[in-house]
Protein backbone atom coordinates (compact mmCIF):
# COMPACT_ATOMS: atom_id res chain seq x y z
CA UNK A 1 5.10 19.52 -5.67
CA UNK A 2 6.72 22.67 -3.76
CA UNK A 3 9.92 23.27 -4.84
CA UNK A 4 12.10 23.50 -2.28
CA UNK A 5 15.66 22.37 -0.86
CA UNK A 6 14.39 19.17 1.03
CA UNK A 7 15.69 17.88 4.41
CA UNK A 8 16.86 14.04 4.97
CA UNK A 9 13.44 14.10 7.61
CA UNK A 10 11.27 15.71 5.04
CA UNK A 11 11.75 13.07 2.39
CA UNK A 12 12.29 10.21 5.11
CA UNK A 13 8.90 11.02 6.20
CA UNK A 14 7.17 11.51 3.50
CA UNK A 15 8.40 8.19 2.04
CA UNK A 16 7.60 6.35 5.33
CA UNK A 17 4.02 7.85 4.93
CA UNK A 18 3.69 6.85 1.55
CA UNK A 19 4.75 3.16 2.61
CA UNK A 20 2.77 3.19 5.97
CA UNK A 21 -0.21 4.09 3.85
CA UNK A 22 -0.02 0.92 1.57
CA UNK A 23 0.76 -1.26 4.31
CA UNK A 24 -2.44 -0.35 6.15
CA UNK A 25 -4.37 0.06 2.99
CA UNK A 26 -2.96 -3.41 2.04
CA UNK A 27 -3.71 -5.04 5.65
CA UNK A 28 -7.11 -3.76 5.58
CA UNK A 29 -8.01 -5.07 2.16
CA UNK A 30 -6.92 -8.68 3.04
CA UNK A 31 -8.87 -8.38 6.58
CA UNK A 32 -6.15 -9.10 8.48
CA UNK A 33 -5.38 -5.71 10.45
CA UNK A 34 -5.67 -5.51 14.67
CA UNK A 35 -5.34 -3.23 16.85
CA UNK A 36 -1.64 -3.29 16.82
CA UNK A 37 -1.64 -2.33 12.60
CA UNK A 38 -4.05 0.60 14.02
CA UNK A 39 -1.80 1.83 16.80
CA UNK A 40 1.26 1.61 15.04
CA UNK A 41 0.18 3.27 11.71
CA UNK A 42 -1.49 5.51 13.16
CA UNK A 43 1.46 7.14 15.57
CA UNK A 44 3.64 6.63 12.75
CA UNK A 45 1.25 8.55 10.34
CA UNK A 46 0.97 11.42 12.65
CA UNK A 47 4.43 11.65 13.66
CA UNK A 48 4.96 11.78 9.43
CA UNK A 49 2.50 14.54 9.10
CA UNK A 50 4.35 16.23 12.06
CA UNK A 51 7.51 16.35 10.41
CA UNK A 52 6.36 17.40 6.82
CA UNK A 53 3.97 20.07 8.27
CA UNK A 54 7.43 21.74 10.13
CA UNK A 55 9.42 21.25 6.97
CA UNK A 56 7.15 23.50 5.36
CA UNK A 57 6.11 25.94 7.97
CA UNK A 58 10.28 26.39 8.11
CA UNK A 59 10.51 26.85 4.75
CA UNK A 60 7.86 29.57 4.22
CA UNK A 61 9.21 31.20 7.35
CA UNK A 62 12.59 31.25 5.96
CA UNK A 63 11.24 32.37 2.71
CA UNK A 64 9.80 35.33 3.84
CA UNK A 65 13.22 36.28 6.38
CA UNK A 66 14.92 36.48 2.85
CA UNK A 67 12.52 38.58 1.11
């Protein structure tokens, strides 16, 4: 894991990803997903990866202004 001062967002999302994962993963398994379980996890996955992909891009760029 990077170790790094995390933002509320960052671990919000990264959490929400985590849980958005198993519920698709657990929809899927039991047959029961539709196109609504696809839409919704997937904007809500990318939107996740979004937000954890600028978290870090911040933090290396703010790394490197200190150095």
């Amino acid at each position: 894991m990077i170790c790094m001062k995390q933002s509320f967002w960052f671990s919000a999302s990264l959490l929400v990803l985590i849980w958005t994962i198993y519920y698709y993963a657990k929809r899927t398994t039991g047959g029961v997903t539709n196109t609504l379980d696809n839409v919704v996890c997937g904007i809500v996955g990318l939107v996740c990866i979004f937000i954890i992909f600028f978290n870090i891009v911040r933090y290396i760029k703010n790394k490197q202004n200190k150095n």
